[in-house]
N, C-alpha and C. Protein backbone atom coordinates (compact mmCIF):
# COMPACT_ATOMS: atom_id res chain seq x y z
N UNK A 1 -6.93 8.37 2.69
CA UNK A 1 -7.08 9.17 1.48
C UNK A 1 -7.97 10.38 1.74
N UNK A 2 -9.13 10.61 2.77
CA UNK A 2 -10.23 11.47 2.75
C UNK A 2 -9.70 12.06 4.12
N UNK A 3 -8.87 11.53 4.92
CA UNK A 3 -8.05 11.96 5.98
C UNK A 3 -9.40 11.55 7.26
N UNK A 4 -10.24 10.72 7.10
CA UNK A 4 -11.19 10.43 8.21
C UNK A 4 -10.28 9.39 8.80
N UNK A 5 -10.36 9.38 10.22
CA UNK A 5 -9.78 8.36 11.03
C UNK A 5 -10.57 6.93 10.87
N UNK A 6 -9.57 5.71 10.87
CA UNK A 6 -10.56 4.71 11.04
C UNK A 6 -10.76 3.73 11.87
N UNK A 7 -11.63 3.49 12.32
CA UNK A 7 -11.77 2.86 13.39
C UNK A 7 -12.19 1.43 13.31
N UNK A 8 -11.07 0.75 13.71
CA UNK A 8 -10.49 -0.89 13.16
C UNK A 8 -11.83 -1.79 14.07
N UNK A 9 -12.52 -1.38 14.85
CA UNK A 9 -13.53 -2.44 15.60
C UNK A 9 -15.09 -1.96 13.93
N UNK A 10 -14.97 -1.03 13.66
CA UNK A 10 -15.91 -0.64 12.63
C UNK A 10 -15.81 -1.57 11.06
N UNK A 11 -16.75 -1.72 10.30
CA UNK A 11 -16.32 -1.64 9.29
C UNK A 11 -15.43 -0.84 8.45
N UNK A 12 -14.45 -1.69 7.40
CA UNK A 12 -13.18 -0.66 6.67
C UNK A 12 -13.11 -1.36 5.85
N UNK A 13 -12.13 -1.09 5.10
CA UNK A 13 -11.48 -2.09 3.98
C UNK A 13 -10.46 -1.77 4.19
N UNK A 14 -9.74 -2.98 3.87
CA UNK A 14 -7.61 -3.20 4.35
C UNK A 14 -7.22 -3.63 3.08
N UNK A 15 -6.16 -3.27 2.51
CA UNK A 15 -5.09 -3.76 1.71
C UNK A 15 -3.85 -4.35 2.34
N UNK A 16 -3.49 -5.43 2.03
CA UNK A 16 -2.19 -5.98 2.28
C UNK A 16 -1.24 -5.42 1.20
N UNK A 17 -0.09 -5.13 1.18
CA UNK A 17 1.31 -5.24 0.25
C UNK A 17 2.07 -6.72 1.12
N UNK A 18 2.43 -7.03 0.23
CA UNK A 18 3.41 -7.74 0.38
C UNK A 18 4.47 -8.02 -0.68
N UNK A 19 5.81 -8.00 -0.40
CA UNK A 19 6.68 -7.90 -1.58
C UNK A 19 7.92 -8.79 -0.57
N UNK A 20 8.76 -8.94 -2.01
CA UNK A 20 10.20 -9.55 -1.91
C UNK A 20 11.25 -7.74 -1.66
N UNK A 21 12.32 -8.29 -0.43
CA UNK A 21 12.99 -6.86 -0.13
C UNK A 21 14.74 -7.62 0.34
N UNK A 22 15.29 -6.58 -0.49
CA UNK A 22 16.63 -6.91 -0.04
C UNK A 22 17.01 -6.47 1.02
N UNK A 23 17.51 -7.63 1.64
CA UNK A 23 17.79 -6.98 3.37
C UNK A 23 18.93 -6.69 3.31
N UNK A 24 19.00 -5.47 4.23
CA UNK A 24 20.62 -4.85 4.63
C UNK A 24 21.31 -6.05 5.13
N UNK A 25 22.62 -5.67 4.79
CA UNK A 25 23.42 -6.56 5.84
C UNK A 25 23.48 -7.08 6.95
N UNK A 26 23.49 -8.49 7.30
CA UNK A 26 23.40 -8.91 8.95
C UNK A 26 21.48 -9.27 8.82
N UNK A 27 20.68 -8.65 8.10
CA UNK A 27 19.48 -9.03 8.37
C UNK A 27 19.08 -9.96 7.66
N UNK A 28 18.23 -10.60 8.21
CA UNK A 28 18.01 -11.99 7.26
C UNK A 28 16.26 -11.85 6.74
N UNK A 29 15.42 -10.61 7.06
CA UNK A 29 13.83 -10.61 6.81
C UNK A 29 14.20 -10.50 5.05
N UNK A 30 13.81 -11.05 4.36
CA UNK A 30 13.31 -10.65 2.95
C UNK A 30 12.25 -10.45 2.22
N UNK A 31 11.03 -10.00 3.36
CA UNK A 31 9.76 -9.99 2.72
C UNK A 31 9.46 -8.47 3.77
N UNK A 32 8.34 -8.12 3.32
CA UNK A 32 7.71 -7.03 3.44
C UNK A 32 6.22 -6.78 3.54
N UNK A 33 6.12 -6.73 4.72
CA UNK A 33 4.59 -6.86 4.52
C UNK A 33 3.58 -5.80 5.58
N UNK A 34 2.49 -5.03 4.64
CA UNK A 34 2.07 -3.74 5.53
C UNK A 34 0.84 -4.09 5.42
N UNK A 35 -0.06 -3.42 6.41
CA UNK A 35 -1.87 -3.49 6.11
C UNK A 35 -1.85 -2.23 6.51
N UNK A 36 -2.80 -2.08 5.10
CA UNK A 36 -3.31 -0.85 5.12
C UNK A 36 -4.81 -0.36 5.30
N UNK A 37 -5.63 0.29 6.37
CA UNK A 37 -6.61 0.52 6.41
C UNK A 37 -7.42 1.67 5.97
N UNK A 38 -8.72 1.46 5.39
CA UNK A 38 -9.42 2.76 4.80
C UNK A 38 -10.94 2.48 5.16
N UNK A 39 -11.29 3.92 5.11
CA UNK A 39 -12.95 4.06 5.87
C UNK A 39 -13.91 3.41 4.97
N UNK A 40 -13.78 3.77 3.77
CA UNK A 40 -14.73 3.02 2.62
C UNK A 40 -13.73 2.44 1.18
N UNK A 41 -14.75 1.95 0.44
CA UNK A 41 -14.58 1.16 -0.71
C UNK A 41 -13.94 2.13 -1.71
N UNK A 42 -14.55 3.49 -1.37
CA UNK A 42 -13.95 4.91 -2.53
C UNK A 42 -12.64 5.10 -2.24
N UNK A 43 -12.27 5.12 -0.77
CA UNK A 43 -10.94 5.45 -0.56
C UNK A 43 -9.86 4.60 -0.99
N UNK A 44 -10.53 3.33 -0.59
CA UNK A 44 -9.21 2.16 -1.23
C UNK A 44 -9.13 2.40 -2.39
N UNK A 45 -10.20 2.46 -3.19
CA UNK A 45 -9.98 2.04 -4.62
C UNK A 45 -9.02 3.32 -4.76
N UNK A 46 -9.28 4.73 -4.60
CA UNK A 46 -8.45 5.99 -4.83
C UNK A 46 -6.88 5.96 -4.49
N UNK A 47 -6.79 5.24 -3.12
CA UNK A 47 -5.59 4.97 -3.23
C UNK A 47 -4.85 3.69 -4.67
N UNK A 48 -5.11 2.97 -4.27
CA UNK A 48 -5.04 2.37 -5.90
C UNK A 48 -4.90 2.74 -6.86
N UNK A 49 -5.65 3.51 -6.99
CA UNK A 49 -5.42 4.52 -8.61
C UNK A 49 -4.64 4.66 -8.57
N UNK A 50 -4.51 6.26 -7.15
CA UNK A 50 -3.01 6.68 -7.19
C UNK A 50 -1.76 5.68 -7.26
N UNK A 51 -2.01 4.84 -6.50
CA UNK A 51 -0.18 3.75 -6.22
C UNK A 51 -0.06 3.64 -7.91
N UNK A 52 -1.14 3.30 -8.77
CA UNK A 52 -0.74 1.99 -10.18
C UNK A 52 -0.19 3.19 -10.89
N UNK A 53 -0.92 4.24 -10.77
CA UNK A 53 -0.81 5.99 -11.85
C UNK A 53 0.86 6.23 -11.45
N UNK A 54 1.69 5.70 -10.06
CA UNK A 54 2.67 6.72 -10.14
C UNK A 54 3.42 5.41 -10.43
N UNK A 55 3.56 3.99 -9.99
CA UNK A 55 4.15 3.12 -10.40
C UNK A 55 4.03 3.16 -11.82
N UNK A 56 3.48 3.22 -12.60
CA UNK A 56 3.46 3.32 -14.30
C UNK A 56 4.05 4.43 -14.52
N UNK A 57 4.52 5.87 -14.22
CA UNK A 57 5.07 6.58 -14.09
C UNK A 57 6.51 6.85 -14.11
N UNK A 58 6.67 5.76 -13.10
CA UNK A 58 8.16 5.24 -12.74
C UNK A 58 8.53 4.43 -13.52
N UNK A 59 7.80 3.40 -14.02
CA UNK A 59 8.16 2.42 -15.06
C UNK A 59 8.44 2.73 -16.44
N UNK A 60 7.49 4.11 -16.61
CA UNK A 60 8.06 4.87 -18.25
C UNK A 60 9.21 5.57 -18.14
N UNK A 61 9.55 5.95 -16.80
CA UNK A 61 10.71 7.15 -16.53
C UNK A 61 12.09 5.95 -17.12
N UNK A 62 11.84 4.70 -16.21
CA UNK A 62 12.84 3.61 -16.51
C UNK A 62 13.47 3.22 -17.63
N UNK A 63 12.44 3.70 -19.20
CA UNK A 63 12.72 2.71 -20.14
C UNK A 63 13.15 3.91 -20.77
């Protein structure tokens, strides 16, 4: 989020996603799963904001 590199032997904070995903044809993975790393506690949370702000976004566009 602050564009500082981070350096995974340091302290960070990580987010997991994990979700249910329809697999293409022939593939059999149906889950999804990323870690995400950030330098401090401000950045995660900022990303957060942003993800819930544009997912709610998308969810009003829907209805």
């Amino acid at each position: 989020m602050c564009g500082d590199s981070v350096d995974l032997l340091d302290a960070h904070y990580q987010v997991e996603l994990d979700r249910e995903r329809a697999p293409a044809e022939g593939e059999k993975l149906t889950r999804e799963r990323r870690l995400l790393a950030f330098c401090d506690e401000s950045c995660a949370d900022a990303w957060l904001d942003e993800t819930t702000t544009v997912a709610d976004e998308v969810a009003d566009a829907n209805h």
